[in-house]
Protein backbone atom coordinates (compact mmCIF):
# COMPACT_ATOMS: atom_id res chain seq x y z
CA UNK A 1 0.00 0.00 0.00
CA UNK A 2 1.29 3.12 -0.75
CA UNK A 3 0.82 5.42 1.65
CA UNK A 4 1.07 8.90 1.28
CA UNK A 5 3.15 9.72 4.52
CA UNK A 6 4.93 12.92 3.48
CA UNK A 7 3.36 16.30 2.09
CA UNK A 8 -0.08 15.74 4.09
CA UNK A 9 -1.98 18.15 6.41
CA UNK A 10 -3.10 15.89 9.41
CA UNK A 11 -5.65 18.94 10.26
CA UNK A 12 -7.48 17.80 7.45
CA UNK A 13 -9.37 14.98 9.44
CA UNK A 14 -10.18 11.99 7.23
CA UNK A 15 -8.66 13.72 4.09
CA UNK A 16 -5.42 12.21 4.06
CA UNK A 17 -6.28 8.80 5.08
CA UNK A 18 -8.73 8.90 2.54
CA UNK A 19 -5.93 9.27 0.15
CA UNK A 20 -4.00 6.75 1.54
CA UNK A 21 -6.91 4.47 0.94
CA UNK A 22 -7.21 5.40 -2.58
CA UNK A 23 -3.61 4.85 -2.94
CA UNK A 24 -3.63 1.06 -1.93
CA UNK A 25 -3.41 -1.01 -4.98
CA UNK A 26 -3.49 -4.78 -5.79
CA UNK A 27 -0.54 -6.26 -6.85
CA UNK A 28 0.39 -9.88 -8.32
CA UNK A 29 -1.03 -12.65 -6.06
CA UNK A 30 1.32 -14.95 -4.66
CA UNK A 31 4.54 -12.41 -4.32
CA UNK A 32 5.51 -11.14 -0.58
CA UNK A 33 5.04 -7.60 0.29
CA UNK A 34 7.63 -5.64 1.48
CA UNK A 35 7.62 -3.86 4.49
CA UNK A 36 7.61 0.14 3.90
CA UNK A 37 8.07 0.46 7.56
CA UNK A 38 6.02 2.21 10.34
CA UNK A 39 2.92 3.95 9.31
CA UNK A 40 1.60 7.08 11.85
CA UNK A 41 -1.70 5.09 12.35
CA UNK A 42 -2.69 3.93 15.67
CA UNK A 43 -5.66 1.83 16.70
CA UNK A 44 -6.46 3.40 20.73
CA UNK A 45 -8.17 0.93 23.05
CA UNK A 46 -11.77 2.15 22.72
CA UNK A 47 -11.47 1.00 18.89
CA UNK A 48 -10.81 4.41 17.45
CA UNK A 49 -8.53 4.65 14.52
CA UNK A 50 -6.07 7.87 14.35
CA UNK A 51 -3.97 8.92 11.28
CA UNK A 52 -1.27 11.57 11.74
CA UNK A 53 -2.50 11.95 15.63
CA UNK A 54 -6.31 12.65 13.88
CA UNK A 55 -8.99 10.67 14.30
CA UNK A 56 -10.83 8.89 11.27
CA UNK A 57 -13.99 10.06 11.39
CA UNK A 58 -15.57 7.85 8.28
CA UNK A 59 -16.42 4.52 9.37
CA UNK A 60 -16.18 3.26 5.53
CA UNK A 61 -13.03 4.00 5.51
CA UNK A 62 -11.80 2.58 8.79
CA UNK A 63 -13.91 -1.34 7.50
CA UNK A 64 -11.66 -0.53 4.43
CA UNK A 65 -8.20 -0.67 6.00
CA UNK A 66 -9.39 -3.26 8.76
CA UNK A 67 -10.02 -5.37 5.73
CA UNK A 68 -5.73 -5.29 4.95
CA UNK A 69 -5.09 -5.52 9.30
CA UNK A 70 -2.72 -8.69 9.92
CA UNK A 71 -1.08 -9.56 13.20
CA UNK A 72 2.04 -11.07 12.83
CA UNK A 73 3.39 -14.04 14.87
CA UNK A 74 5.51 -11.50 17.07
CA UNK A 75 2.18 -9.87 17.92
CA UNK A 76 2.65 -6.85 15.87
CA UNK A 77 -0.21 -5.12 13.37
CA UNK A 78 0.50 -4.80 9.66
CA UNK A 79 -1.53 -3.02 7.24
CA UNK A 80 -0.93 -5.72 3.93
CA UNK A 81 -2.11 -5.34 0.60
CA UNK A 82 -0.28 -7.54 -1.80
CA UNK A 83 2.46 -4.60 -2.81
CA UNK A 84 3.27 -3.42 0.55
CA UNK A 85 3.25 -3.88 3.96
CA UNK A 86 3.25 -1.46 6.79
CA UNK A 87 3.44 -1.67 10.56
CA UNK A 88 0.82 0.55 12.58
CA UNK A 89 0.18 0.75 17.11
CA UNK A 90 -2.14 -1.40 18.17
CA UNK A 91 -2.68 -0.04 22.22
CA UNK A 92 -5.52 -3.70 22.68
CA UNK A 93 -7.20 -5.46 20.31
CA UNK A 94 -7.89 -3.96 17.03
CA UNK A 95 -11.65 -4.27 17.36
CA UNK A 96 -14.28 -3.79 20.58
CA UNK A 97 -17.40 -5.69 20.72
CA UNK A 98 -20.02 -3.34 21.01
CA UNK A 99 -23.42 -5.32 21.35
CA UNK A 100 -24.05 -9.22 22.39
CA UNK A 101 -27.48 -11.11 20.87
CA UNK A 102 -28.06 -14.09 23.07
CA UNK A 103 -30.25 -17.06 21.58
CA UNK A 104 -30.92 -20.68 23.60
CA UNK A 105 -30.24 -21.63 26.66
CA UNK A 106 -27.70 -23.84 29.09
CA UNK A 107 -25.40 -25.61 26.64
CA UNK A 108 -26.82 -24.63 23.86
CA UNK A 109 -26.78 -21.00 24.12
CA UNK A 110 -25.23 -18.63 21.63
CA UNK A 111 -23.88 -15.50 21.91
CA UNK A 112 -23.35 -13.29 18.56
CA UNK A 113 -21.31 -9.76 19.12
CA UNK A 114 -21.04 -6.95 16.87
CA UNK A 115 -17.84 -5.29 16.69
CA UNK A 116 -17.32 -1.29 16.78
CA UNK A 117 -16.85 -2.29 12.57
CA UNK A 118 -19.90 -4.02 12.43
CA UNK A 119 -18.32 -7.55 12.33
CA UNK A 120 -20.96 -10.02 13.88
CA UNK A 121 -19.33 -13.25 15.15
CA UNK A 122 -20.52 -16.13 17.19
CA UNK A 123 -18.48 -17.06 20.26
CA UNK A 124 -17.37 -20.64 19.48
CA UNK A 125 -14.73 -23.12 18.86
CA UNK A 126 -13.34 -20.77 16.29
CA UNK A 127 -14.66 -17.69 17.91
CA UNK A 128 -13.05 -18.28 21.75
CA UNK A 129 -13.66 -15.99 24.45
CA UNK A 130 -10.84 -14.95 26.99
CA UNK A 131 -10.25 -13.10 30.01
CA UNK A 132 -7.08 -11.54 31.07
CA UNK A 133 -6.24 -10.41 34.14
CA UNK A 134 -4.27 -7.59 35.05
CA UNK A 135 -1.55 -8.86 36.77
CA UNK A 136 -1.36 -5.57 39.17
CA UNK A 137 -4.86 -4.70 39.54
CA UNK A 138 -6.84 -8.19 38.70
CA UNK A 139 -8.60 -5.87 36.75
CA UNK A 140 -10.35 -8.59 33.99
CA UNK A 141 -10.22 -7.69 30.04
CA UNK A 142 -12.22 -10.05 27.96
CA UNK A 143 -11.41 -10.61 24.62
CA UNK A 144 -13.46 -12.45 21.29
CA UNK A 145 -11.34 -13.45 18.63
CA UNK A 146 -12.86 -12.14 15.38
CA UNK A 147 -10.65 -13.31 12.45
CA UNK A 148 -6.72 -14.85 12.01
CA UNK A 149 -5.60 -13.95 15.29
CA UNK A 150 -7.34 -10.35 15.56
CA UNK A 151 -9.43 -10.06 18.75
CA UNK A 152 -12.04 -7.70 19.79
CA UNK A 153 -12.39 -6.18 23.40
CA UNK A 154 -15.67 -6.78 24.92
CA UNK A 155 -16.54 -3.05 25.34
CA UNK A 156 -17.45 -2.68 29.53
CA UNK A 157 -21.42 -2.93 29.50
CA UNK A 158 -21.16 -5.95 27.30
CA UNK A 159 -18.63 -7.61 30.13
CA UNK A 160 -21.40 -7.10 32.34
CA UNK A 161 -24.41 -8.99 30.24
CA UNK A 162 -22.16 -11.55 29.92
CA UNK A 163 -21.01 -12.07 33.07
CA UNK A 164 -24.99 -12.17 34.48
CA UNK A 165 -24.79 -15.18 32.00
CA UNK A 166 -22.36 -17.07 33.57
CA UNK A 167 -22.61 -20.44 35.14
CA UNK A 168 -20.75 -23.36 37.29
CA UNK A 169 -19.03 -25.84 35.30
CA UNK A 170 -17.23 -28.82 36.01
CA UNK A 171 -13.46 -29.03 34.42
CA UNK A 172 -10.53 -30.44 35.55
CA UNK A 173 -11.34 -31.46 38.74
CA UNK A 174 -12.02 -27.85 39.29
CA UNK A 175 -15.35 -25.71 39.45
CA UNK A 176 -15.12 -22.89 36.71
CA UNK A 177 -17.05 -20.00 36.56
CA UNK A 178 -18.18 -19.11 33.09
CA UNK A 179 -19.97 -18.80 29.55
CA UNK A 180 -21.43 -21.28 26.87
CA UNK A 181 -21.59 -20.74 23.44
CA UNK A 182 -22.43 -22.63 20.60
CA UNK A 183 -21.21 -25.98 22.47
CA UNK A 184 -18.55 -24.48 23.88
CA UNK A 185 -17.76 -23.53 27.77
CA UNK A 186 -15.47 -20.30 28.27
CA UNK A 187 -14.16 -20.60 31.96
CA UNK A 188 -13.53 -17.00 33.02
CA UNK A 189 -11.95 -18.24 36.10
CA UNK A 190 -12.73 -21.06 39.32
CA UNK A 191 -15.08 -20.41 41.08
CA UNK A 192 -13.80 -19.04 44.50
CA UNK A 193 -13.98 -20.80 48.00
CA UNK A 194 -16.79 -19.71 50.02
CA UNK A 195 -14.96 -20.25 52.94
């Protein structure tokens, strides 16, 4: 992709990803792309995209370039088309799921989020659900994967339905707390002693 890095007036917001947009090209299938290096586009934690520090206020645009969004084995973000390749900041995930649909019961329950890009995925075997913990605080962030190893953060509110969904579930010799979907069980932890 060839993006126009140099000459550009960030104050224009959207304008000159826009052109960077209109810039990316296809190229042979089957060939490598190079890397062109860092790109000035950051993805912050509440799922906006920024471009030269500016935000990208056309939500077109932003599904266009999370079409191209790779994350490499080393856990860094790429923006790939098949002529170039360029490395952006990803603070979380890439996406946030915004909104949770909940159809069936017990085990055989599924839960379909919508991300901030309007991806809709069910949670599943190919879909997982995950909780990290902050290793400071405890301080839980749950995560869906979406696509190829890019993950969405379950946005706050969403947490929250999903946690009133939880159940007990035998694993392990252990007692998990947690989430089924599509005949799968998501611990998001055992269940504590209530001694």
């Amino acid at each position: 992709m060839t993006m126009p890095l140099t000459n550009t007036e960030p104050s224009k917001e959207g304008a000159t990803a826009s052109g960077a947009a209109e810039q990316m090209t296809p190229g042979a299938v089957g060939k490598m792309a190079p890397v062109c290096g860092d790109l000035d586009m950051r993805i912050a934690r509440d799922g906006t995209w920024f471009y030269h520090g500016s935000p990208i206020g056309r939500k077109p645009l932003v599904k266009l370039f999370s079409t191209v969004l790779k994350r490499e084995d080393d856990g860094q973000f790429y923006l790939e088309t098949p002529v170039e390749k360029g490395r952006i900041e990803v603070e979380d995930a890439p996406f946030v799921a915004v909104a949770m649909e909940i159809s069936g019961a017990g085990e055989s329950q599924a839960l379909r989020f919508r991300t901030n890009i309007d991806d809709e995925i069910t949670a599943g075997a190919d879909h997982p659900i995950r909780v990290a913990h902050d290793p400071l605080t405890g301080e839980p962030s749950p995560y869906v994967m979406v696509r190829n190893g890019l993950e969405a953060l379950i946005a706050r509110a969403v947490f929250y339905d999903l946690v009133e969904l939880c159940v007990e579930h035998a694993s392990n010799e252990e007692i998990e707390f947690g989430v089924w979907s599509d005949g799968a069980f998501f611990s998001f932890g055992p269940v504590p002693d209530s001694e």
